[in-house]
Each structure stands twice: as structure tokens, then as C-alpha cells.
PDB file of N, CA and C in Angstrom:
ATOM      1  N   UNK A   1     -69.908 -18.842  -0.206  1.00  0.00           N
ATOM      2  CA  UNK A   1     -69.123 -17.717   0.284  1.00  0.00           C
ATOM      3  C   UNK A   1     -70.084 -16.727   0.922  1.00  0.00           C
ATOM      4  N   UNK A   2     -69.983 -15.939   2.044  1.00  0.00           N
ATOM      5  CA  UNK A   2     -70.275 -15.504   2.285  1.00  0.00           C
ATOM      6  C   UNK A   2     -69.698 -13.890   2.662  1.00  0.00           C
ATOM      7  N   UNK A   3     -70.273 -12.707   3.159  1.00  0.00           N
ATOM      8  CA  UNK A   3     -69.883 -11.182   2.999  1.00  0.00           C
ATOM      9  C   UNK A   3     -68.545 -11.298   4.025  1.00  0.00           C
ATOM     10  N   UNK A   4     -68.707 -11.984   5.174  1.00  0.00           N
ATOM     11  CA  UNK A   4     -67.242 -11.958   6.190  1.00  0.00           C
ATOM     12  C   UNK A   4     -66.259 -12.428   5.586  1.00  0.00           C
ATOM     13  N   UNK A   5     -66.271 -13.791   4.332  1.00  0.00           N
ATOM     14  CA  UNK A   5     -65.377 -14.325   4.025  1.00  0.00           C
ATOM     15  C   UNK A   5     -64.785 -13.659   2.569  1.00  0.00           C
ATOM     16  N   UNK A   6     -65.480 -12.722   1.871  1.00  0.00           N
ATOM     17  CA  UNK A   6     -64.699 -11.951   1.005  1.00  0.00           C
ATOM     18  C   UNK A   6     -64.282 -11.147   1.724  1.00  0.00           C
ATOM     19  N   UNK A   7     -64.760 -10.570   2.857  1.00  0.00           N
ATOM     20  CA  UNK A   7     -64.058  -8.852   3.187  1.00  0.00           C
ATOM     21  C   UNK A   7     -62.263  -9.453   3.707  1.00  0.00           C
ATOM     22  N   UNK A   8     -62.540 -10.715   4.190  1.00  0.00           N
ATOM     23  CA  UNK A   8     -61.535 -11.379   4.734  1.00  0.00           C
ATOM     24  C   UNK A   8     -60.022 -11.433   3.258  1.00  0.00           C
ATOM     25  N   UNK A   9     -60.546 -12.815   2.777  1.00  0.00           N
ATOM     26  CA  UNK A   9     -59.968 -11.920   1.387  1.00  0.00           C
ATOM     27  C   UNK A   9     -59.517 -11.054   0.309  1.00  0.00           C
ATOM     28  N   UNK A  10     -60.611  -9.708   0.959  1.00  0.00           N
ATOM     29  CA  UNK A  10     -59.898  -8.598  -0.304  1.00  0.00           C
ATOM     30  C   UNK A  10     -59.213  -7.812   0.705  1.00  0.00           C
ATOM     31  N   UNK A  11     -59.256  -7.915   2.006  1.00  0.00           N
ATOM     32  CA  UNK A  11     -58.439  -7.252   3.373  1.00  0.00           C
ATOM     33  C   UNK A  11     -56.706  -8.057   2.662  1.00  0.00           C
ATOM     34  N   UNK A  12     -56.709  -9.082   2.753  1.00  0.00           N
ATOM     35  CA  UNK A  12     -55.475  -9.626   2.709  1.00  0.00           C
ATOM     36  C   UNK A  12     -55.363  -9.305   1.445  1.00  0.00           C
ATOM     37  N   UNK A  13     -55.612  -9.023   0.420  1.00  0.00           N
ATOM     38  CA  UNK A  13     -55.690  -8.960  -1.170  1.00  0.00           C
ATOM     39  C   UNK A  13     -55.042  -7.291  -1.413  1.00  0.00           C
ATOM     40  N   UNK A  14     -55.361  -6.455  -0.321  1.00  0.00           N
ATOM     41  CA  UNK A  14     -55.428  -4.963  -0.186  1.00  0.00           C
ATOM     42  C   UNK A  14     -53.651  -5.092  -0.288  1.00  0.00           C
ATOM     43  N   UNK A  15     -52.894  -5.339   0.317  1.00  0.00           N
ATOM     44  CA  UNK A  15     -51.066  -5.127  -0.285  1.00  0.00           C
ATOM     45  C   UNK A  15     -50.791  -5.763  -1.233  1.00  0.00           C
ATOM     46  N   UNK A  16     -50.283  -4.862  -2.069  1.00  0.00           N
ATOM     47  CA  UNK A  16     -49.684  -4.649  -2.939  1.00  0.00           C
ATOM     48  C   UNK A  16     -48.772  -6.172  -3.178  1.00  0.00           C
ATOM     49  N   UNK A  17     -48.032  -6.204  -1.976  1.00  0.00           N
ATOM     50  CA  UNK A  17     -46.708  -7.422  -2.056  1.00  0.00           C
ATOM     51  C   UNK A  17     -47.928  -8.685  -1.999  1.00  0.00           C
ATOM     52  N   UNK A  18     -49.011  -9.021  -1.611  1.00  0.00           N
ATOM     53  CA  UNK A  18     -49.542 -10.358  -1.558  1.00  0.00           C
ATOM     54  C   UNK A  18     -50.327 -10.359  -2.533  1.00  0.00           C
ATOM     55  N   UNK A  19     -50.783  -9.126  -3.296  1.00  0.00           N
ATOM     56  CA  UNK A  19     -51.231  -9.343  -5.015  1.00  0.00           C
ATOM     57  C   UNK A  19     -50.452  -9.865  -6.007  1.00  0.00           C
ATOM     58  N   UNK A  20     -49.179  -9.336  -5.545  1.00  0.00           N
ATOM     59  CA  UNK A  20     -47.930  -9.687  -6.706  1.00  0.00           C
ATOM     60  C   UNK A  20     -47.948 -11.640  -6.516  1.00  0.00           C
ATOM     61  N   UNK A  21     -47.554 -11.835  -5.043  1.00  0.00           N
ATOM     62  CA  UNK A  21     -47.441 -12.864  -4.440  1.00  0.00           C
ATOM     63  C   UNK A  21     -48.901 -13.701  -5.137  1.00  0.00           C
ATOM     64  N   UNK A  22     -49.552 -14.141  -5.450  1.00  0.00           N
ATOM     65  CA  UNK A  22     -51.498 -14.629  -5.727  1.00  0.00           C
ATOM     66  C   UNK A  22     -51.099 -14.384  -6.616  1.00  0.00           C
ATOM     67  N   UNK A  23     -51.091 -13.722  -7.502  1.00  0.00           N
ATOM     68  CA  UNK A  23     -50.627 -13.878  -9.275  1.00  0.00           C
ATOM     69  C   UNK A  23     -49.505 -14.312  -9.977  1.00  0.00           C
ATOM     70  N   UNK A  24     -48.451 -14.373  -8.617  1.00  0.00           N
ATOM     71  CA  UNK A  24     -47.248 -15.131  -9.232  1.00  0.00           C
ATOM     72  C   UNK A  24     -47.697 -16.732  -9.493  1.00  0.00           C
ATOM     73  N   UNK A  25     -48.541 -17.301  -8.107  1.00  0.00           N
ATOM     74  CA  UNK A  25     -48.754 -18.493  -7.918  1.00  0.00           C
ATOM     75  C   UNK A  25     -49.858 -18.582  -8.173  1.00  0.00           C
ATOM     76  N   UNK A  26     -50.805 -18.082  -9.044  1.00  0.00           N
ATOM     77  CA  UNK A  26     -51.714 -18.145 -10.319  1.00  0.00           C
ATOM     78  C   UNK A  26     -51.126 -18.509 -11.561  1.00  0.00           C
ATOM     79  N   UNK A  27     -49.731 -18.151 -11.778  1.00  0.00           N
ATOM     80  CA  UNK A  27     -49.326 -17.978 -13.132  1.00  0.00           C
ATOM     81  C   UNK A  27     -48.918 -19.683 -13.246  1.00  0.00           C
ATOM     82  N   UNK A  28     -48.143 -19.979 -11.503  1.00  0.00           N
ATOM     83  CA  UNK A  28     -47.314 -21.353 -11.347  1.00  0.00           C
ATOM     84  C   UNK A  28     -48.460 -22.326 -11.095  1.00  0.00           C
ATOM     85  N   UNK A  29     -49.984 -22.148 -11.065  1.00  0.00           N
ATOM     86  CA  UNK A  29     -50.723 -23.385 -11.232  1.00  0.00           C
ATOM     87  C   UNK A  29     -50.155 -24.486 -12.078  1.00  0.00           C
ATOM     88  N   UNK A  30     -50.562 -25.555 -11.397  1.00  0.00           N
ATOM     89  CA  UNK A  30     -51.239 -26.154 -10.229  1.00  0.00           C
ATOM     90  C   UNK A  30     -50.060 -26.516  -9.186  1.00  0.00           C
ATOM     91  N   UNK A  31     -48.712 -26.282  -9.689  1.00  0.00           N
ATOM     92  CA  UNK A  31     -47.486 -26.881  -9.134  1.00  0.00           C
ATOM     93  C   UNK A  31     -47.380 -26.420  -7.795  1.00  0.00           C
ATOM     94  N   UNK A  32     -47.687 -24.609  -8.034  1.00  0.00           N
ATOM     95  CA  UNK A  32     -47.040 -24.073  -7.068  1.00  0.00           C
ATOM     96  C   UNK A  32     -45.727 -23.913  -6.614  1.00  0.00           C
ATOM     97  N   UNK A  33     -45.274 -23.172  -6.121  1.00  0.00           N
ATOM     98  CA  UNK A  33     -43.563 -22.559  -5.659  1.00  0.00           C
ATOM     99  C   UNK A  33     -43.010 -22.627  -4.041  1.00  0.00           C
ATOM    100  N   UNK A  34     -41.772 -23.197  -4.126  1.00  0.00           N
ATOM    101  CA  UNK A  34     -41.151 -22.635  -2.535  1.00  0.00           C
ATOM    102  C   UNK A  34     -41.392 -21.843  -2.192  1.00  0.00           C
ATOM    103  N   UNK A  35     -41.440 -21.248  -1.068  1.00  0.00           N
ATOM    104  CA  UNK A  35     -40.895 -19.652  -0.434  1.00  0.00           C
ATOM    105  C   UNK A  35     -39.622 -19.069  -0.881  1.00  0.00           C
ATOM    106  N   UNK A  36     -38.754 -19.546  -1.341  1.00  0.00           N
ATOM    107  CA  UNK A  36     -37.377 -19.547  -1.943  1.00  0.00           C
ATOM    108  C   UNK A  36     -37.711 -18.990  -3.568  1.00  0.00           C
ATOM    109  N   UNK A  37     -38.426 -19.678  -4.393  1.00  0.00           N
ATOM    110  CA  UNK A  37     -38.260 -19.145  -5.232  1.00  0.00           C
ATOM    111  C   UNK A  37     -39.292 -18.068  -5.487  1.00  0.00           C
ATOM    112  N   UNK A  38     -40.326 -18.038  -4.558  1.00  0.00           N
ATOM    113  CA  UNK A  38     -41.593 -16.834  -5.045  1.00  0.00           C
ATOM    114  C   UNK A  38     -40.767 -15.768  -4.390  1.00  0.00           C
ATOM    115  N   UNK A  39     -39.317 -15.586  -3.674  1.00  0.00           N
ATOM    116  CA  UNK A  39     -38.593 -14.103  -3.053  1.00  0.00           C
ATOM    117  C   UNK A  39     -37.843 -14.139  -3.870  1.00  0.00           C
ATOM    118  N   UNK A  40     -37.031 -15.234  -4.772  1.00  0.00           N
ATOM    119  CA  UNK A  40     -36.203 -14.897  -5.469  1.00  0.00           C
ATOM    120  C   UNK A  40     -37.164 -14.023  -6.988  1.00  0.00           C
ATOM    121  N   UNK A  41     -38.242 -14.649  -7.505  1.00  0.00           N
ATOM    122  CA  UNK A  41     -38.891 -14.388  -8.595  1.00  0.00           C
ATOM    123  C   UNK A  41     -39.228 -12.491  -8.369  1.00  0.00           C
ATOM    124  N   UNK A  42     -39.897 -12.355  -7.043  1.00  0.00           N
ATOM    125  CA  UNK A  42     -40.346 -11.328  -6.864  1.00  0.00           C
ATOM    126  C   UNK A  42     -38.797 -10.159  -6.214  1.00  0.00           C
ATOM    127  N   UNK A  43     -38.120 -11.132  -6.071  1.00  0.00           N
ATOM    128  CA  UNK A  43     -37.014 -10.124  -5.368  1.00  0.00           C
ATOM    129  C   UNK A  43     -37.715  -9.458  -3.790  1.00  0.00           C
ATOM    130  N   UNK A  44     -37.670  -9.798  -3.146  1.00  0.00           N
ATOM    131  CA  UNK A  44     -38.383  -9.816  -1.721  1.00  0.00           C
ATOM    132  C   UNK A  44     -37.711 -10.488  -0.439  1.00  0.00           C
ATOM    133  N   UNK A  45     -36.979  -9.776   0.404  1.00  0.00           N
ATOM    134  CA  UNK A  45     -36.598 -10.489   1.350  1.00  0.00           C
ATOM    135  C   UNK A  45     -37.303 -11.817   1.875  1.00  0.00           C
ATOM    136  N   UNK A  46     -36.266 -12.926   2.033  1.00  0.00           N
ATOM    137  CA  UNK A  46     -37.480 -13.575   3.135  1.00  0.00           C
ATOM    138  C   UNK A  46     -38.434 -13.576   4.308  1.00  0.00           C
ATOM    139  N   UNK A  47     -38.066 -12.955   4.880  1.00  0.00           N
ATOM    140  CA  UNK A  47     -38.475 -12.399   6.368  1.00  0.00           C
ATOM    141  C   UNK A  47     -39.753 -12.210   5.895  1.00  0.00           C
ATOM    142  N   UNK A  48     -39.761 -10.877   5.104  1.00  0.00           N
ATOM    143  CA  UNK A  48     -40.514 -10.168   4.770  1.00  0.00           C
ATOM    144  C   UNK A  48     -41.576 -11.083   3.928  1.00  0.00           C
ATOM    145  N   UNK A  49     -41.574 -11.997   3.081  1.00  0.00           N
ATOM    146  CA  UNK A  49     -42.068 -12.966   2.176  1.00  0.00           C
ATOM    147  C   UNK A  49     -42.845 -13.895   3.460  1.00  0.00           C
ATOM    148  N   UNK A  50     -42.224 -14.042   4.573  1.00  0.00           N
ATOM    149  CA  UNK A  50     -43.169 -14.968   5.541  1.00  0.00           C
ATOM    150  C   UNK A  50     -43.892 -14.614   5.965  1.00  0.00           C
ATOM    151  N   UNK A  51     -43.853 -13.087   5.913  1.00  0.00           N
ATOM    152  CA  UNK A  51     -45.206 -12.471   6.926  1.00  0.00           C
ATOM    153  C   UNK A  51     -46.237 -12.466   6.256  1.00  0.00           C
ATOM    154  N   UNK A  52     -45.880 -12.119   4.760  1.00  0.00           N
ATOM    155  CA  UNK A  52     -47.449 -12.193   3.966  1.00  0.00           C
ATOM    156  C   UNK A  52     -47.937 -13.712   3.688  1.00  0.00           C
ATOM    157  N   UNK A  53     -46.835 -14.196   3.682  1.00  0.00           N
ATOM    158  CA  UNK A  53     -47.130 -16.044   3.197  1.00  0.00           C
ATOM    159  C   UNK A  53     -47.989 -16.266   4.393  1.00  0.00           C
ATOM    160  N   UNK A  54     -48.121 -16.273   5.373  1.00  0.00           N
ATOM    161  CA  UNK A  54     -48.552 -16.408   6.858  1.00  0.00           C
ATOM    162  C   UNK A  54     -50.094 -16.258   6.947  1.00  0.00           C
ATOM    163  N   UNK A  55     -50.286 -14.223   6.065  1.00  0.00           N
ATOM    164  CA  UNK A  55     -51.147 -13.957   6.123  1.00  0.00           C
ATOM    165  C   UNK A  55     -52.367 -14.649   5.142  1.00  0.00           C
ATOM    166  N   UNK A  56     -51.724 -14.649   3.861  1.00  0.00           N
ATOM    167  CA  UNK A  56     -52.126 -15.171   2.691  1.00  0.00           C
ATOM    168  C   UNK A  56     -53.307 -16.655   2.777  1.00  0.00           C
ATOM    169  N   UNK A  57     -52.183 -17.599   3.963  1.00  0.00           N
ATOM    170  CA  UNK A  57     -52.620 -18.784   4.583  1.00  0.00           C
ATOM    171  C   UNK A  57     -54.124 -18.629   5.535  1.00  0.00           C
ATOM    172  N   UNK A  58     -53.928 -17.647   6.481  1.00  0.00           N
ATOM    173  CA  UNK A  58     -54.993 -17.574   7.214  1.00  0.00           C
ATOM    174  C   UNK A  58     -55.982 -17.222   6.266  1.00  0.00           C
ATOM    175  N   UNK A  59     -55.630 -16.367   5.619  1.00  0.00           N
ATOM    176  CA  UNK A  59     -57.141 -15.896   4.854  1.00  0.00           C
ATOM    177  C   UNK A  59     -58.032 -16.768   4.066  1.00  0.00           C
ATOM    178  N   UNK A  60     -56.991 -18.261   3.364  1.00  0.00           N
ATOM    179  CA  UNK A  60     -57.386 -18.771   2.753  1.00  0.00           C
ATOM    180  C   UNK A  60     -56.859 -18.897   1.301  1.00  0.00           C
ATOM    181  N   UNK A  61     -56.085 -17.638   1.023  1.00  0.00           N
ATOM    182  CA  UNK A  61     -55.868 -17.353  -0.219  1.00  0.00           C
ATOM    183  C   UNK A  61     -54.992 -18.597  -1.098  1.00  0.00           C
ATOM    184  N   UNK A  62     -54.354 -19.175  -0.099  1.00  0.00           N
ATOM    185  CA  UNK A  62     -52.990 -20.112  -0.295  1.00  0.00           C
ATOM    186  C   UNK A  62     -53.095 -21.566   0.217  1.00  0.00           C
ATOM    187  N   UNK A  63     -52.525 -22.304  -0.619  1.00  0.00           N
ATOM    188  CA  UNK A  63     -52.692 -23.613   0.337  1.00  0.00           C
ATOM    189  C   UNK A  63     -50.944 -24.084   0.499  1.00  0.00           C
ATOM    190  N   UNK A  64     -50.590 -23.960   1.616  1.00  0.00           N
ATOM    191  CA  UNK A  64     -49.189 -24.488   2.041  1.00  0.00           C
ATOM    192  C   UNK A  64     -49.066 -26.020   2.041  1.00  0.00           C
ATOM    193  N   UNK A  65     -47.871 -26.816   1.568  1.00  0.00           N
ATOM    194  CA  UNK A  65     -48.112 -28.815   1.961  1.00  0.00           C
ATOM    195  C   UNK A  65     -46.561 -28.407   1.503  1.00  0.00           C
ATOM    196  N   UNK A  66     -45.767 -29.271   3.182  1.00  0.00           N
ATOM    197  CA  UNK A  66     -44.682 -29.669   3.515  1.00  0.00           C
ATOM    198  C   UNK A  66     -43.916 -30.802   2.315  1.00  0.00           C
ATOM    199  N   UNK A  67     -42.734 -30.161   1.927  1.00  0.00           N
ATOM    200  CA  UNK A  67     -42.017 -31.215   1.026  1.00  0.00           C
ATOM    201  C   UNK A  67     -40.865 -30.830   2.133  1.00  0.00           C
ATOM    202  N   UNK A  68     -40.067 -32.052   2.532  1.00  0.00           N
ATOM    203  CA  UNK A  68     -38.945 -32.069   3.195  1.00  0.00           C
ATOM    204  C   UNK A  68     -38.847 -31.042   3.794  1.00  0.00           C
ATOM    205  N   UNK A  69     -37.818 -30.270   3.794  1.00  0.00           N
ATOM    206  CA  UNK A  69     -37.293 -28.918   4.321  1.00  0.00           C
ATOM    207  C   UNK A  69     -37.694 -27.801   4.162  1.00  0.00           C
ATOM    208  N   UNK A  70     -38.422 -27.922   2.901  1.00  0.00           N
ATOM    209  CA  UNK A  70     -39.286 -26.688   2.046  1.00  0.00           C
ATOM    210  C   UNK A  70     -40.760 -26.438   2.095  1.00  0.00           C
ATOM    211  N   UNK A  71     -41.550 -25.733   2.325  1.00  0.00           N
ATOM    212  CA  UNK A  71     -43.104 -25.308   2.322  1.00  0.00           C
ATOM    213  C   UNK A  71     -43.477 -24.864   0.573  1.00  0.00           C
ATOM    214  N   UNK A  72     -44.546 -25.751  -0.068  1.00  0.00           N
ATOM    215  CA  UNK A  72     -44.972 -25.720  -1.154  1.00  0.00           C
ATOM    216  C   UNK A  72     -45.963 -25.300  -1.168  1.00  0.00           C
ATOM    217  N   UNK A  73     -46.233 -23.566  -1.388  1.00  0.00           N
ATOM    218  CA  UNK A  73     -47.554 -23.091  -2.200  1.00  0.00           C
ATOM    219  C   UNK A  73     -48.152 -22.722  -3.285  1.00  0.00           C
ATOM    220  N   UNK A  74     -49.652 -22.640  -3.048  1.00  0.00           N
ATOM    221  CA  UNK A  74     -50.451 -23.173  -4.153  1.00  0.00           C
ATOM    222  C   UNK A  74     -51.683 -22.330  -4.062  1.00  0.00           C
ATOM    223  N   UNK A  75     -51.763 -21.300  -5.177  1.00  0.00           N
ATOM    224  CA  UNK A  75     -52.898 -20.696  -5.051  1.00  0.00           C
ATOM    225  C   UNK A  75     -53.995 -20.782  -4.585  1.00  0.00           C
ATOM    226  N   UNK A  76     -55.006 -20.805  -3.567  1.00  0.00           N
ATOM    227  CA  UNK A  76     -56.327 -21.419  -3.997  1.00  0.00           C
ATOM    228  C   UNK A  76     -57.420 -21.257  -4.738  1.00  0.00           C
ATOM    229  N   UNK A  77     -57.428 -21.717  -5.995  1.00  0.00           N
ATOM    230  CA  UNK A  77     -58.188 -21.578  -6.816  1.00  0.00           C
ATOM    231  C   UNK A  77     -59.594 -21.355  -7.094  1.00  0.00           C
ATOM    232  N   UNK A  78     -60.275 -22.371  -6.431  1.00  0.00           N
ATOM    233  CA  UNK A  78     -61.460 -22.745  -5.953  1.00  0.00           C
ATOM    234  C   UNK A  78     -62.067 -21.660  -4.961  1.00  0.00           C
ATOM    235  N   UNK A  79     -60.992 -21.131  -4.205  1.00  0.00           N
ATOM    236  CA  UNK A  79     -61.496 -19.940  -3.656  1.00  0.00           C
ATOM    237  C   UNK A  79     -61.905 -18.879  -4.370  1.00  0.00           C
ATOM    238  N   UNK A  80     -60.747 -18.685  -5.023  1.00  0.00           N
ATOM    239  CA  UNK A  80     -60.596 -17.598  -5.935  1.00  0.00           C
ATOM    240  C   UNK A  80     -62.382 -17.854  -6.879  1.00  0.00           C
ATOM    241  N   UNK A  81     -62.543 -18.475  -7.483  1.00  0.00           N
ATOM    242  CA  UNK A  81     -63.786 -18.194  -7.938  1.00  0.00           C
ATOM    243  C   UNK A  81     -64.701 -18.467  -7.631  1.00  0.00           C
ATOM    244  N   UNK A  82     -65.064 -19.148  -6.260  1.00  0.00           N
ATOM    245  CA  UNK A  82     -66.012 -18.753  -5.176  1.00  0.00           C
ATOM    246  C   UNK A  82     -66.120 -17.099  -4.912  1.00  0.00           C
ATOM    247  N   UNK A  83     -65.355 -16.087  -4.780  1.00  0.00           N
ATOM    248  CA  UNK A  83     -65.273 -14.738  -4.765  1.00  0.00           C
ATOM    249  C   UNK A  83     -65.536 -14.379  -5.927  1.00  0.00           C
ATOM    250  N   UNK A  84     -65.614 -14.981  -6.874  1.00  0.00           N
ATOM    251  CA  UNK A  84     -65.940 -14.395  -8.617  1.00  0.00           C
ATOM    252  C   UNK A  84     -67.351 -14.407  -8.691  1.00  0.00           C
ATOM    253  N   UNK A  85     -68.156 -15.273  -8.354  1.00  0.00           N
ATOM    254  CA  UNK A  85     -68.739 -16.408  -8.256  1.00  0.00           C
ATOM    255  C   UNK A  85     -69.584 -15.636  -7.414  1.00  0.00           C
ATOM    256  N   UNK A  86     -69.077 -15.255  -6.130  1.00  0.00           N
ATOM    257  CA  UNK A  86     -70.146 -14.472  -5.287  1.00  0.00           C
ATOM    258  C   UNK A  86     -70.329 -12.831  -5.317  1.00  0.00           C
ATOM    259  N   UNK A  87     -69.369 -12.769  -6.241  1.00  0.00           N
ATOM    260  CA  UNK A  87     -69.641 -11.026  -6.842  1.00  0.00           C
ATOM    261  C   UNK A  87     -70.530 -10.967  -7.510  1.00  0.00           C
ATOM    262  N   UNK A  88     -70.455 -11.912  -8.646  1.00  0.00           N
ATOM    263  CA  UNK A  88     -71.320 -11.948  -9.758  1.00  0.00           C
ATOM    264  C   UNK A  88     -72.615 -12.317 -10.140  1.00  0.00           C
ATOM    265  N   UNK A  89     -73.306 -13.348  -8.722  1.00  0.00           N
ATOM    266  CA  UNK A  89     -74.196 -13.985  -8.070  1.00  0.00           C
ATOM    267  C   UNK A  89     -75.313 -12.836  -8.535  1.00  0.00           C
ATOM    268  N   UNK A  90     -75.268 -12.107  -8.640  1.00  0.00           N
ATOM    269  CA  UNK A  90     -76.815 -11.099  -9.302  1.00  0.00           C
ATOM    270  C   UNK A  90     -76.938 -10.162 -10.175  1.00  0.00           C
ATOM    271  N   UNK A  91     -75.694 -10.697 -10.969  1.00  0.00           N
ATOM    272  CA  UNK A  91     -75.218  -9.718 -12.277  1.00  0.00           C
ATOM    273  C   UNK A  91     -76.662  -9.338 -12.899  1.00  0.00           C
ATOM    274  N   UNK A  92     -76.831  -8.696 -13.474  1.00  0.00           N
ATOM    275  CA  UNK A  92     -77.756  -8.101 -14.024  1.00  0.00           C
ATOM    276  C   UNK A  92     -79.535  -8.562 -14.094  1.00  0.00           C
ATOM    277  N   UNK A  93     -79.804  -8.766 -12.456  1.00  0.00           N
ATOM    278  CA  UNK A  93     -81.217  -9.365 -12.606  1.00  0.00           C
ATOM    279  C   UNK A  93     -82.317  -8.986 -13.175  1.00  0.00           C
ATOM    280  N   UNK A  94     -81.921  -7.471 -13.460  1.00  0.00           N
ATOM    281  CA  UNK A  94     -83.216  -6.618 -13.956  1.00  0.00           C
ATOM    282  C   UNK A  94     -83.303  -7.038 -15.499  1.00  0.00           C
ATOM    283  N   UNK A  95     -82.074  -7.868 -16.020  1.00  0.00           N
ATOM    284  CA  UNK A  95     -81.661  -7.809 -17.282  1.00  0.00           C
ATOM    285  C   UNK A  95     -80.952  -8.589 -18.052  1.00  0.00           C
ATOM    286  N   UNK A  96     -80.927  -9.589 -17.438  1.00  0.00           N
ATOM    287  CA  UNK A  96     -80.054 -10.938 -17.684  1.00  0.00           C
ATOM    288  C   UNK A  96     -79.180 -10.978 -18.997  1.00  0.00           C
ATOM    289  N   UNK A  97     -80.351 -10.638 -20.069  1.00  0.00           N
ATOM    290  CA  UNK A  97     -79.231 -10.270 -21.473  1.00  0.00           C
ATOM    291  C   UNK A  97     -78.596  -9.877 -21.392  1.00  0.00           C
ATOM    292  N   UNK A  98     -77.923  -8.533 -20.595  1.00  0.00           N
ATOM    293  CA  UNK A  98     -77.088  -7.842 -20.916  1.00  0.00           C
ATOM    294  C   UNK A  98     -75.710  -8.098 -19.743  1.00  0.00           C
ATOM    295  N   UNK A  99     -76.071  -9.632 -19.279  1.00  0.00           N
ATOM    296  CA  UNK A  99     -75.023 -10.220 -18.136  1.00  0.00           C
ATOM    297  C   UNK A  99     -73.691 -10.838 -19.484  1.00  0.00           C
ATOM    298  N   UNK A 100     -72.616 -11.312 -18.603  1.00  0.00           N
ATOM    299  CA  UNK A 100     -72.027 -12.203 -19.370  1.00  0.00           C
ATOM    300  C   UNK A 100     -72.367 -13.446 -18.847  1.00  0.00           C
ATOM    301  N   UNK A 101     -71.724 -14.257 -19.877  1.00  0.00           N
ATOM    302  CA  UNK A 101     -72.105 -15.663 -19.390  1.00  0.00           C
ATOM    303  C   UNK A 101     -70.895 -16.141 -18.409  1.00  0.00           C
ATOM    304  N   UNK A 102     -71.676 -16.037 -17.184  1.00  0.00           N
ATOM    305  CA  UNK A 102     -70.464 -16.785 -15.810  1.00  0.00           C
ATOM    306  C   UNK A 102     -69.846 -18.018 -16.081  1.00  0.00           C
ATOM    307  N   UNK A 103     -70.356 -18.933 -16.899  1.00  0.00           N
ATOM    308  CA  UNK A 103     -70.044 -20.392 -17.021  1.00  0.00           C
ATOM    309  C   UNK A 103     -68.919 -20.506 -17.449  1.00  0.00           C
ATOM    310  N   UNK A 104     -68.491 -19.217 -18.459  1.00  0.00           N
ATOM    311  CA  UNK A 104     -67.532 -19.269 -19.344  1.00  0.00           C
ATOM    312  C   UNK A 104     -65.862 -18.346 -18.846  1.00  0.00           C
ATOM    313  N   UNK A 105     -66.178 -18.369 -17.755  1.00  0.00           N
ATOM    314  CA  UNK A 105     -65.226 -17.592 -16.882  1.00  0.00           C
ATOM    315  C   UNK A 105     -64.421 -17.677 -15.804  1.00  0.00           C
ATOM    316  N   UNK A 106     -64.907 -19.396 -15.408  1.00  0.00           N
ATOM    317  CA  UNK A 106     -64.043 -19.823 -14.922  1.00  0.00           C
ATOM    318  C   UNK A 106     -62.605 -19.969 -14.686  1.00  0.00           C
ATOM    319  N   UNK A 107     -61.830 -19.732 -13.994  1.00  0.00           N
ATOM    320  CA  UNK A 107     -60.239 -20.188 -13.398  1.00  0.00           C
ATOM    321  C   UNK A 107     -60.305 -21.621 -13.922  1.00  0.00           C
ATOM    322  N   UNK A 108     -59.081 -21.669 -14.484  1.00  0.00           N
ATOM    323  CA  UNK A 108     -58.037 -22.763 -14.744  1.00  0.00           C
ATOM    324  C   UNK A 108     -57.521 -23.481 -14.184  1.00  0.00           C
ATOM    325  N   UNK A 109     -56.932 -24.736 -14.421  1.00  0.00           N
ATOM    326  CA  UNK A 109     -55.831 -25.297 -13.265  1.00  0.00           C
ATOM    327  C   UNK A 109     -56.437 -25.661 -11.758  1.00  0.00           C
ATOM    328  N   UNK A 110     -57.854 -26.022 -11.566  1.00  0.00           N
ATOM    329  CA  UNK A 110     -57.778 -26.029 -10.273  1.00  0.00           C
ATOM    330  C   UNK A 110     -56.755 -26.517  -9.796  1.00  0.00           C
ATOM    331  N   UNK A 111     -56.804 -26.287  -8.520  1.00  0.00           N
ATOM    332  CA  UNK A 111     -55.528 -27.036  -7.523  1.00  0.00           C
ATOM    333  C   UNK A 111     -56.141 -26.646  -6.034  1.00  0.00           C
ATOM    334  N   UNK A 112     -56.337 -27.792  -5.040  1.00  0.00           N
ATOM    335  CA  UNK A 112     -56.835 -27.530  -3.607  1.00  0.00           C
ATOM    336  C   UNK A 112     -55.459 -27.379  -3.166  1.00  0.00           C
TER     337      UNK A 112
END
């Protein structure tokens, strides 16, 4: 990961409606949800639910895969703690003891 590709991420991460949206489909690992039911869950127009789904996609945050008629997303996980991962990348160098242990902090459920 690199500094363009978090700012990219916490830019799209910055509303409110696509935080709710990333933790709903954190919670639905590894299955992931329609667009149908992450507006019904959140109560969110659709319209309105595509523009962030859209955004969510470009950034990376989401991984979309076509079932019939319906679009199935899926957190991306792996991203998600690549950004953990590259925050934490020099936790306490002056002092290592007093780091936590990263190993143990991993995300759940991967899912690409």
C-alpha cells in the first residue's frame, strides 16, 4: 500500500453513508449482500445507495460479482488490512515493547 492509495480510501471512507455501507458488509463477510438488501438494512434509497456503491468500487473498498439480475457485494478485506497494516508499519520504533502485537489483529473472513 502505498500514501495515494490510503488517501484514496479514507477520501471514500470520509461519508458517513459508505462507513455505515463497509461495516454493514464487514458484519455480512464473506457472503456479502445485494444492493437491495444493504438499502433495505440501512433504509437508504436506491438511487442514492448506487452512487456510493459506485464510489466504494472505484476506490477499492468493495468487490462487486454479477449473480443473474442482482450485483453481489463484498467487503474487501484484504484491503482493509493492507491500510491497518500500513498505518501501523512503524508503530513504535523507538520502542517496540510498548507496540501491540500486529499479528494478532488481523480481519476475519477474508473474502477477495
Amino acid at each position: 500500500m502505498d500514501k495515494l492509495q490510503a488517501k484514496k480510501i479514507f477520501e471514500s471512507l470520509a461519508s458517513g453513508i459508505r462507513l455505515d455501507v463497509f461495516r454493514l458488509l464487514v458484519k455480512h463477510a464473506p457472503t456479502g449482500l445485494v444492493a437491495g438488501e444493504i438499502a433495505a438494512l440501512l433504509d437508504l434509497p436506491p438511487n442514492n445507495l448506487s452512487f456510493h456503491l459506485k464510489a466504494m468500487t472505484h476506490a477499492g473498498l468493495i468487490n462487486v460479482i454479477q449473480e443473474g439480475r442482482y450485483q453481489r457485494y463484498r467487503a474487501h478485506l484484504t484491503l482493509m488490512q493492507s491500510l491497518i497494516d500500513y498505518l501501523t508499519a512503524e508503530c513504535c520504533t523507538a520502542d517496540p515493547e510498548q507496540c501491540f502485537d500486529a499479528s494478532k489483529t488481523s480481519i476475519c473472513c477474508e473474502s477477495d
